[in-house]
PDB file of N, CA and C in Angstrom:
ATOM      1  N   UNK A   1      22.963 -42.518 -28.405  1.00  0.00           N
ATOM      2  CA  UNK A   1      21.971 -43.393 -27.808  1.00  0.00           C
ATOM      3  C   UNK A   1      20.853 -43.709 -28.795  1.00  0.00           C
ATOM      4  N   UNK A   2      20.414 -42.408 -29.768  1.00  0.00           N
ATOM      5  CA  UNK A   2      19.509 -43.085 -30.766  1.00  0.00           C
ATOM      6  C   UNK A   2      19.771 -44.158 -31.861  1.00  0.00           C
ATOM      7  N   UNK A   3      21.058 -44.031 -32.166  1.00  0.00           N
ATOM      8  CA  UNK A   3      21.957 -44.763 -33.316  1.00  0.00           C
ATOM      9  C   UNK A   3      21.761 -46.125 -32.883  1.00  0.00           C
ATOM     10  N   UNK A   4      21.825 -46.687 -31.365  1.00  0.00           N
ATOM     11  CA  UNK A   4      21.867 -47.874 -30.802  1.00  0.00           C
ATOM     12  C   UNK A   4      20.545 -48.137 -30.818  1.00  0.00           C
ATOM     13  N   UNK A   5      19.259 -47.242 -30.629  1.00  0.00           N
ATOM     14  CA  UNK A   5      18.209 -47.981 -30.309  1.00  0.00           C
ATOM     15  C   UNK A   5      17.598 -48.170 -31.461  1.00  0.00           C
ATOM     16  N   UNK A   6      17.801 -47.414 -32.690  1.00  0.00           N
ATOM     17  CA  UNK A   6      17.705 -47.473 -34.074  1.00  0.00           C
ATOM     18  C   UNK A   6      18.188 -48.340 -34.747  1.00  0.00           C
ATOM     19  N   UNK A   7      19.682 -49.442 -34.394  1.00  0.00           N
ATOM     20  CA  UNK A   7      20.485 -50.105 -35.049  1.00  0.00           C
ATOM     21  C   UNK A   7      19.512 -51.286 -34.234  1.00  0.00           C
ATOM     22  N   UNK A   8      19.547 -51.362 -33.259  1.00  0.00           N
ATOM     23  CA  UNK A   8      19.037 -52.963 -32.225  1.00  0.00           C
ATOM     24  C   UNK A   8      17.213 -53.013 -32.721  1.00  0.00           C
ATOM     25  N   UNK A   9      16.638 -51.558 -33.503  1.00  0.00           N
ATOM     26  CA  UNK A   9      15.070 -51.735 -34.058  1.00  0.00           C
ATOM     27  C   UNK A   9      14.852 -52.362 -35.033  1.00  0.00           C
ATOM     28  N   UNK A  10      16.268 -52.249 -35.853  1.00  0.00           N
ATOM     29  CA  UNK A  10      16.179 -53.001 -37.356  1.00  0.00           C
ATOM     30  C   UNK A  10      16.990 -54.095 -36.959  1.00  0.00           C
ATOM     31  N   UNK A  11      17.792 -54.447 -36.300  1.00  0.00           N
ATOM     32  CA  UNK A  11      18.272 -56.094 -36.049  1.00  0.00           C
ATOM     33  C   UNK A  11      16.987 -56.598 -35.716  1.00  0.00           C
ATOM     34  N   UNK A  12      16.395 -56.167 -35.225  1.00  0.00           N
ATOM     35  CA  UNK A  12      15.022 -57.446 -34.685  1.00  0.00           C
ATOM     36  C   UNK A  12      13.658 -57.504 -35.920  1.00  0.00           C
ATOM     37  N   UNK A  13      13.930 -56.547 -36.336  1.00  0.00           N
ATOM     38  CA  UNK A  13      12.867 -56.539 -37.586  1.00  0.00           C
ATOM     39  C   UNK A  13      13.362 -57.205 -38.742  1.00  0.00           C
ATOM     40  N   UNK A  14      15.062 -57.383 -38.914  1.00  0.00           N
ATOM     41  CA  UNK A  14      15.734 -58.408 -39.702  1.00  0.00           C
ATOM     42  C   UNK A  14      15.456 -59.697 -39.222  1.00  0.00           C
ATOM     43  N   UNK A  15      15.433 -60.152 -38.064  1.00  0.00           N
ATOM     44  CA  UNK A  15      15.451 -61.537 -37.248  1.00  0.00           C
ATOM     45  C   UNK A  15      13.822 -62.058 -37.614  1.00  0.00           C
ATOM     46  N   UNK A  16      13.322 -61.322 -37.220  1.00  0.00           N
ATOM     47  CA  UNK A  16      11.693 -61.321 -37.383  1.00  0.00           C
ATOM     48  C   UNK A  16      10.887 -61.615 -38.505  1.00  0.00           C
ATOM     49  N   UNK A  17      11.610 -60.958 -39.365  1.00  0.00           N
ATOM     50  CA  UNK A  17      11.446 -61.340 -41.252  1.00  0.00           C
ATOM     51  C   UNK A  17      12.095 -62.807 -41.594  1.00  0.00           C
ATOM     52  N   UNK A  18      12.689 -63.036 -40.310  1.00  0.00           N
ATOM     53  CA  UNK A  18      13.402 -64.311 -40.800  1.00  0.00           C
ATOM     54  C   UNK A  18      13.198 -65.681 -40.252  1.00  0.00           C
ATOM     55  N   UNK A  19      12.260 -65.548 -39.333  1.00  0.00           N
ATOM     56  CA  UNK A  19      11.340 -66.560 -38.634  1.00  0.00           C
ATOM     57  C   UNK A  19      11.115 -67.340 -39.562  1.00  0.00           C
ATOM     58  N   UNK A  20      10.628 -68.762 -38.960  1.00  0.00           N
ATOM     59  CA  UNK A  20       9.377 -69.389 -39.722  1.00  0.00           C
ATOM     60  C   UNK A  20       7.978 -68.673 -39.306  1.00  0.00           C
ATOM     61  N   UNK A  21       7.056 -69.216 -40.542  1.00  0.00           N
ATOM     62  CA  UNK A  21       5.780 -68.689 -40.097  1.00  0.00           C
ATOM     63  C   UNK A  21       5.225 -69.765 -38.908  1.00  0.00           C
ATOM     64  N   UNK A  22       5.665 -71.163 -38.585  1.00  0.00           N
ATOM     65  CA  UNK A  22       4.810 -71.090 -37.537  1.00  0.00           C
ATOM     66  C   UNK A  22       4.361 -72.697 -38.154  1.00  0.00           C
ATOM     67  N   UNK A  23       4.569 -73.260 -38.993  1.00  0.00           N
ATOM     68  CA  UNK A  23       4.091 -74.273 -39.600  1.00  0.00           C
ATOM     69  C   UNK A  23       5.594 -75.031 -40.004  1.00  0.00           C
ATOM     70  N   UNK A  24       5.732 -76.655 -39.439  1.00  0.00           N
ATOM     71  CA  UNK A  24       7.307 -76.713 -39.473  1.00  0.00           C
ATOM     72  C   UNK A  24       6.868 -77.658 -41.017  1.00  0.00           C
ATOM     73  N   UNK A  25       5.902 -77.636 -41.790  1.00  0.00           N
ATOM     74  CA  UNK A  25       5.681 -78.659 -43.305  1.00  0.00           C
ATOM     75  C   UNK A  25       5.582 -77.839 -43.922  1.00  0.00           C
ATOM     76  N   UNK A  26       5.452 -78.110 -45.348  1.00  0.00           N
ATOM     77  CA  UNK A  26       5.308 -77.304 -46.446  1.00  0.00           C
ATOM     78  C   UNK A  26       4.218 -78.953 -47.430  1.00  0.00           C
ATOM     79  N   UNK A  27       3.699 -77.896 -48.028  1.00  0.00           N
ATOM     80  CA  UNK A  27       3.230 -78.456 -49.071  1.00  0.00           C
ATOM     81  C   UNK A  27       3.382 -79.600 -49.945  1.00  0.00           C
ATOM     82  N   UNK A  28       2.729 -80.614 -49.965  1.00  0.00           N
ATOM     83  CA  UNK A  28       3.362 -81.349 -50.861  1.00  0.00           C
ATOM     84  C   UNK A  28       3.375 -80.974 -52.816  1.00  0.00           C
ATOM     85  N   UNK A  29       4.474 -81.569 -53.319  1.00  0.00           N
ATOM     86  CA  UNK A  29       4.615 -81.559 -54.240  1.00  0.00           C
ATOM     87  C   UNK A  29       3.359 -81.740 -55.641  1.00  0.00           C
ATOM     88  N   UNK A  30       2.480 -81.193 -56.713  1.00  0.00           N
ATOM     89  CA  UNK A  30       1.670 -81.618 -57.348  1.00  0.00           C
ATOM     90  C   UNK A  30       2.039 -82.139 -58.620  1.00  0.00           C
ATOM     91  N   UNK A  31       1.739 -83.388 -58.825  1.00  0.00           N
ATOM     92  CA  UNK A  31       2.478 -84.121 -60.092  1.00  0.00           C
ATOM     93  C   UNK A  31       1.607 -83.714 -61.430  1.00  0.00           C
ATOM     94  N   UNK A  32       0.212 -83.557 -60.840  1.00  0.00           N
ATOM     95  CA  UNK A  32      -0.974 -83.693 -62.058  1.00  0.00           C
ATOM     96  C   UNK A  32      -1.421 -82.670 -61.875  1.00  0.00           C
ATOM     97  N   UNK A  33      -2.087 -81.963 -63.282  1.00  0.00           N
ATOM     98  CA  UNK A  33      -2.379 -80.754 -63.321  1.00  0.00           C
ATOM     99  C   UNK A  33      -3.645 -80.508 -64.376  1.00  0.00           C
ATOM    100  N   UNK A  34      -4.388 -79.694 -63.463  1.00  0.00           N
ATOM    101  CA  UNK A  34      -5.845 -80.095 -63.673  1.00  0.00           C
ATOM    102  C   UNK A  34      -6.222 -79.745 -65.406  1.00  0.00           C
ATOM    103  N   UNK A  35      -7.014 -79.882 -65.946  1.00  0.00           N
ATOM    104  CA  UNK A  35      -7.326 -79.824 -67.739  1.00  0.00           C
ATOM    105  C   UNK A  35      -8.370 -78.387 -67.762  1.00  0.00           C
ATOM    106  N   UNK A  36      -9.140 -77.893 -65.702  1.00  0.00           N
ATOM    107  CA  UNK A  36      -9.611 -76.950 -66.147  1.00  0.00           C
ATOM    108  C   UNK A  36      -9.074 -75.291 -66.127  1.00  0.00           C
ATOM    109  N   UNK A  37      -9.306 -74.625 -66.876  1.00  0.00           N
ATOM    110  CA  UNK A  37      -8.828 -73.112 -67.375  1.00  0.00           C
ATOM    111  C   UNK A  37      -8.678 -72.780 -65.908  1.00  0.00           C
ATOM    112  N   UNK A  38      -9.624 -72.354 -65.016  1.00  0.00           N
ATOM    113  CA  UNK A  38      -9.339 -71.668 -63.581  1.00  0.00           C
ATOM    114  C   UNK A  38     -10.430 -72.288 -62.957  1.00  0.00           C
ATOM    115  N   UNK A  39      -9.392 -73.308 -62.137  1.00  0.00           N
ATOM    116  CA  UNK A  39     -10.077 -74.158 -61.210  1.00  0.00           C
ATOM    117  C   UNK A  39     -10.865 -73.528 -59.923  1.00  0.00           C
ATOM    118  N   UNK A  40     -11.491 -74.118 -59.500  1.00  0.00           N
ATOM    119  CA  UNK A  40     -12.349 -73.450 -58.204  1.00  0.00           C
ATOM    120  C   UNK A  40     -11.070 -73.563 -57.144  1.00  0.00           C
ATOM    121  N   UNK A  41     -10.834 -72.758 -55.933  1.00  0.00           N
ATOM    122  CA  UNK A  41     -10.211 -72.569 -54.684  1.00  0.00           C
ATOM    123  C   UNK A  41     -10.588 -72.957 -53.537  1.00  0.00           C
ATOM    124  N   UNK A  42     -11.006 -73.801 -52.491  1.00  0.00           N
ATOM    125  CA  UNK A  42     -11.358 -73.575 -51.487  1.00  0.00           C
ATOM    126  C   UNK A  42     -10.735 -72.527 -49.920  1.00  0.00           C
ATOM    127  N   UNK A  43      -9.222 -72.260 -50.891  1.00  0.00           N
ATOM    128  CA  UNK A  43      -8.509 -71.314 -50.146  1.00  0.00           C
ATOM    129  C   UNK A  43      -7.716 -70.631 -50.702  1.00  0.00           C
ATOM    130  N   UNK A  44      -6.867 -69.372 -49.957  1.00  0.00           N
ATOM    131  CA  UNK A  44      -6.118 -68.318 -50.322  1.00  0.00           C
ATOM    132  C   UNK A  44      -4.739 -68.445 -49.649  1.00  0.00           C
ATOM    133  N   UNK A  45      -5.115 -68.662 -48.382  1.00  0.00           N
ATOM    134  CA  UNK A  45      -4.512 -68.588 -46.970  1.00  0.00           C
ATOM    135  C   UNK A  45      -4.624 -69.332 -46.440  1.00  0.00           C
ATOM    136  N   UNK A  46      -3.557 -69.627 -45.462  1.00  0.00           N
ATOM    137  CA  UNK A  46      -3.635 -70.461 -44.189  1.00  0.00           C
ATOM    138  C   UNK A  46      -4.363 -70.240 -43.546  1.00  0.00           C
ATOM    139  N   UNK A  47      -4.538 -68.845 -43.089  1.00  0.00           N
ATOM    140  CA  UNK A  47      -5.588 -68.198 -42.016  1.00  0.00           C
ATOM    141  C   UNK A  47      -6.639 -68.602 -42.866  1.00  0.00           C
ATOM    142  N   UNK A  48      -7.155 -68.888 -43.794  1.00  0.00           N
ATOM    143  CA  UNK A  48      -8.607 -69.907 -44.559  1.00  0.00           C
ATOM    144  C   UNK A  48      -9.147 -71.161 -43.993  1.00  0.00           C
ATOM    145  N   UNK A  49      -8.159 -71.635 -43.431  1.00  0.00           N
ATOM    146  CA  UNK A  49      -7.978 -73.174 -43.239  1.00  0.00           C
ATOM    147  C   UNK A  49      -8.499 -73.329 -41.854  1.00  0.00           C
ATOM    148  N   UNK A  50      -8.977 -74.935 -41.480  1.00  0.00           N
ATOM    149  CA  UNK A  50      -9.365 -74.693 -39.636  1.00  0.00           C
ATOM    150  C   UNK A  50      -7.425 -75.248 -39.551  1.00  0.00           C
ATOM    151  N   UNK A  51      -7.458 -75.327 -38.329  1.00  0.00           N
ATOM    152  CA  UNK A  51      -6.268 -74.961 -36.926  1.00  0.00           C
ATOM    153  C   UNK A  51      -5.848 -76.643 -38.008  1.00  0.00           C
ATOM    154  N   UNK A  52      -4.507 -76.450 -37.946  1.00  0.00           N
ATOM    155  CA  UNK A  52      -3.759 -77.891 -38.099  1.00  0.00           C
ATOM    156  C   UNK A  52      -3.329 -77.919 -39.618  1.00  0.00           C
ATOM    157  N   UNK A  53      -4.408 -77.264 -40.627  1.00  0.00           N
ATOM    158  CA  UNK A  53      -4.261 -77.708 -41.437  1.00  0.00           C
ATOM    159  C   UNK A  53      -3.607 -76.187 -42.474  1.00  0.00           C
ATOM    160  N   UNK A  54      -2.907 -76.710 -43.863  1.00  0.00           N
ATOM    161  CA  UNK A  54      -2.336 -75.469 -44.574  1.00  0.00           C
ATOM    162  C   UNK A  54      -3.201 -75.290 -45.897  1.00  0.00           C
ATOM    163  N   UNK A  55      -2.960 -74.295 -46.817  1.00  0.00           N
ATOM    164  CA  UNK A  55      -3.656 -74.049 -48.106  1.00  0.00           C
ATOM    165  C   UNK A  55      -2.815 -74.201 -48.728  1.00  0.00           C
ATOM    166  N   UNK A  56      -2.839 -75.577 -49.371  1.00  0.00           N
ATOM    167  CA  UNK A  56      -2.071 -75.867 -50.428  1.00  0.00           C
ATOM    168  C   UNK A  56      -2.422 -76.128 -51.760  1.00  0.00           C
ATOM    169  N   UNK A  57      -1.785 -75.452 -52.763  1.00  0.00           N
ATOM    170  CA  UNK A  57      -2.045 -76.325 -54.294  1.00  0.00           C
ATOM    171  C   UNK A  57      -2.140 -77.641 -54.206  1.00  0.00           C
ATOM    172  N   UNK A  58      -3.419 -77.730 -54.914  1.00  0.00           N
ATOM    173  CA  UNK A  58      -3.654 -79.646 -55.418  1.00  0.00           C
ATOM    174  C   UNK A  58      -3.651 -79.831 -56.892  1.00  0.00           C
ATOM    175  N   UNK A  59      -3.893 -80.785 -57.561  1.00  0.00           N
ATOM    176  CA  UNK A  59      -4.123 -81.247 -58.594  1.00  0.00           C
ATOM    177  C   UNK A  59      -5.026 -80.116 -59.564  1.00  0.00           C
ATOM    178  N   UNK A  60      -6.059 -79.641 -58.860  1.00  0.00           N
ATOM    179  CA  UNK A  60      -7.456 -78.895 -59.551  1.00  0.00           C
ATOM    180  C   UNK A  60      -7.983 -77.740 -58.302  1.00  0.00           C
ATOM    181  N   UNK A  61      -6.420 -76.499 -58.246  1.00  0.00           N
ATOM    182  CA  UNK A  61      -7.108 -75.778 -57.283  1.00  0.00           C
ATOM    183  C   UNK A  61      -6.864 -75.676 -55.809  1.00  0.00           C
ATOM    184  N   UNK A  62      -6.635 -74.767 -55.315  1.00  0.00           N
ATOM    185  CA  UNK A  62      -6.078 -74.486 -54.177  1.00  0.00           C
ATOM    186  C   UNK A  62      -7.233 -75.155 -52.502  1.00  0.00           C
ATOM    187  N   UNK A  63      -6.377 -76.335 -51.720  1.00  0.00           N
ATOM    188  CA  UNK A  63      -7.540 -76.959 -50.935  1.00  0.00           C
ATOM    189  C   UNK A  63      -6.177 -76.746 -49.245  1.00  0.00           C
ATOM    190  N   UNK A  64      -7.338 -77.003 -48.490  1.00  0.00           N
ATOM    191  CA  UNK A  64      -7.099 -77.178 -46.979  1.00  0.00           C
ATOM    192  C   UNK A  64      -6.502 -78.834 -46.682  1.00  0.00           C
ATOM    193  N   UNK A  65      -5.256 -79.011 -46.971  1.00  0.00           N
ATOM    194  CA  UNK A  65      -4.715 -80.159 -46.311  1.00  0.00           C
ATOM    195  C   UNK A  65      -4.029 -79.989 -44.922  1.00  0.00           C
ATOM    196  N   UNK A  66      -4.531 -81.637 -44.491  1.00  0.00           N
ATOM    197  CA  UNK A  66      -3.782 -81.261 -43.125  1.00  0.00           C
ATOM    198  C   UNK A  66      -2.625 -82.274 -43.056  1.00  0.00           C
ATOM    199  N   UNK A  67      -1.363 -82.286 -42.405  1.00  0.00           N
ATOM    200  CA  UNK A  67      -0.278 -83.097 -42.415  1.00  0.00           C
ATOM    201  C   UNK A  67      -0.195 -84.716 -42.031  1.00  0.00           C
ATOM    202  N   UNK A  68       0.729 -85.118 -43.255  1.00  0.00           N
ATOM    203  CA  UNK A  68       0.418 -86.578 -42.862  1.00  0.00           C
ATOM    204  C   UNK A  68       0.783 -87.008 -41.955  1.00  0.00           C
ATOM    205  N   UNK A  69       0.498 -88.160 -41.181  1.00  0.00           N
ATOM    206  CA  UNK A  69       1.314 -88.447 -40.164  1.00  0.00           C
ATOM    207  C   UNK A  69       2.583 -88.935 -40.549  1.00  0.00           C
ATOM    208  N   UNK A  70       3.704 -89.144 -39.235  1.00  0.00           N
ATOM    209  CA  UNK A  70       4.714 -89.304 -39.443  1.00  0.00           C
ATOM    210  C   UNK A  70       5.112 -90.373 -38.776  1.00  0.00           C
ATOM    211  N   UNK A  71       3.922 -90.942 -37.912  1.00  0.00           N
ATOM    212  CA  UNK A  71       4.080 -92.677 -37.777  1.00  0.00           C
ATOM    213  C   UNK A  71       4.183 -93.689 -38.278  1.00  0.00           C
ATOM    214  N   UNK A  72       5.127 -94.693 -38.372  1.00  0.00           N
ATOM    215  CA  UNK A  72       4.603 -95.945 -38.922  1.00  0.00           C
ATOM    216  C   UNK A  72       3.186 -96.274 -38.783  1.00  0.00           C
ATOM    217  N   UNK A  73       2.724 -96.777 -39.969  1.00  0.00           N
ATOM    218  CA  UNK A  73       1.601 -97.559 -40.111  1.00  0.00           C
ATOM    219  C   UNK A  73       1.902 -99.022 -40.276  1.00  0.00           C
ATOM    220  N   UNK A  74       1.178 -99.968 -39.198  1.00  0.00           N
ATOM    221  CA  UNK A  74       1.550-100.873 -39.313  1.00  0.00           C
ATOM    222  C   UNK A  74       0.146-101.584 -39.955  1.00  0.00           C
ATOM    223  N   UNK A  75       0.011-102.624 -41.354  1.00  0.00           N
ATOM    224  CA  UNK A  75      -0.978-103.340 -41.406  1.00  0.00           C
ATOM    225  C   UNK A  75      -1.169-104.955 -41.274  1.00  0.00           C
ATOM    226  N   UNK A  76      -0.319-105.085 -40.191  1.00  0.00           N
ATOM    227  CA  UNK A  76      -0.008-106.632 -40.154  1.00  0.00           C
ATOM    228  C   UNK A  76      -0.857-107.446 -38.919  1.00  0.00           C
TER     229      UNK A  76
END
């Protein structure tokens, strides 16, 4: 009986490690890269950021973006 509740403790702690965190975007890609030695951060973490938005590498330094939309924009 322990073998089972021991085997079904680590299946869920495998499953669990294997989640997403919770955010279905990732980061966009950075083409340009800044000229200074160690740029300033405005973040570390997501948990840094307000609600919506992630800590992503930019150009010059780690910033709080939030996701683009995924609507057409219409300018007509």
């Amino acid at each position: 009986m322990k073998s089972v509740a021991a085997l079904l403790l680590v299946g869920m702690l495998i499953l669990w490690t294997e989640l997403p965190t919770g955010s279905a975007w990732s980061c966009p890609p950075v083409r340009i890269v800044c000229a200074m030695h160690n740029p300033p951060n405005q973040c570390y973490t997501d948990r840094q950021c307000p609600r919506y938005h992630k800590c992503c590498p930019s150009f010059c330094g780690r910033k709080c973006l939030s996701r683009r939309s995924t609507l057409p924009i219409s300018y007509a």
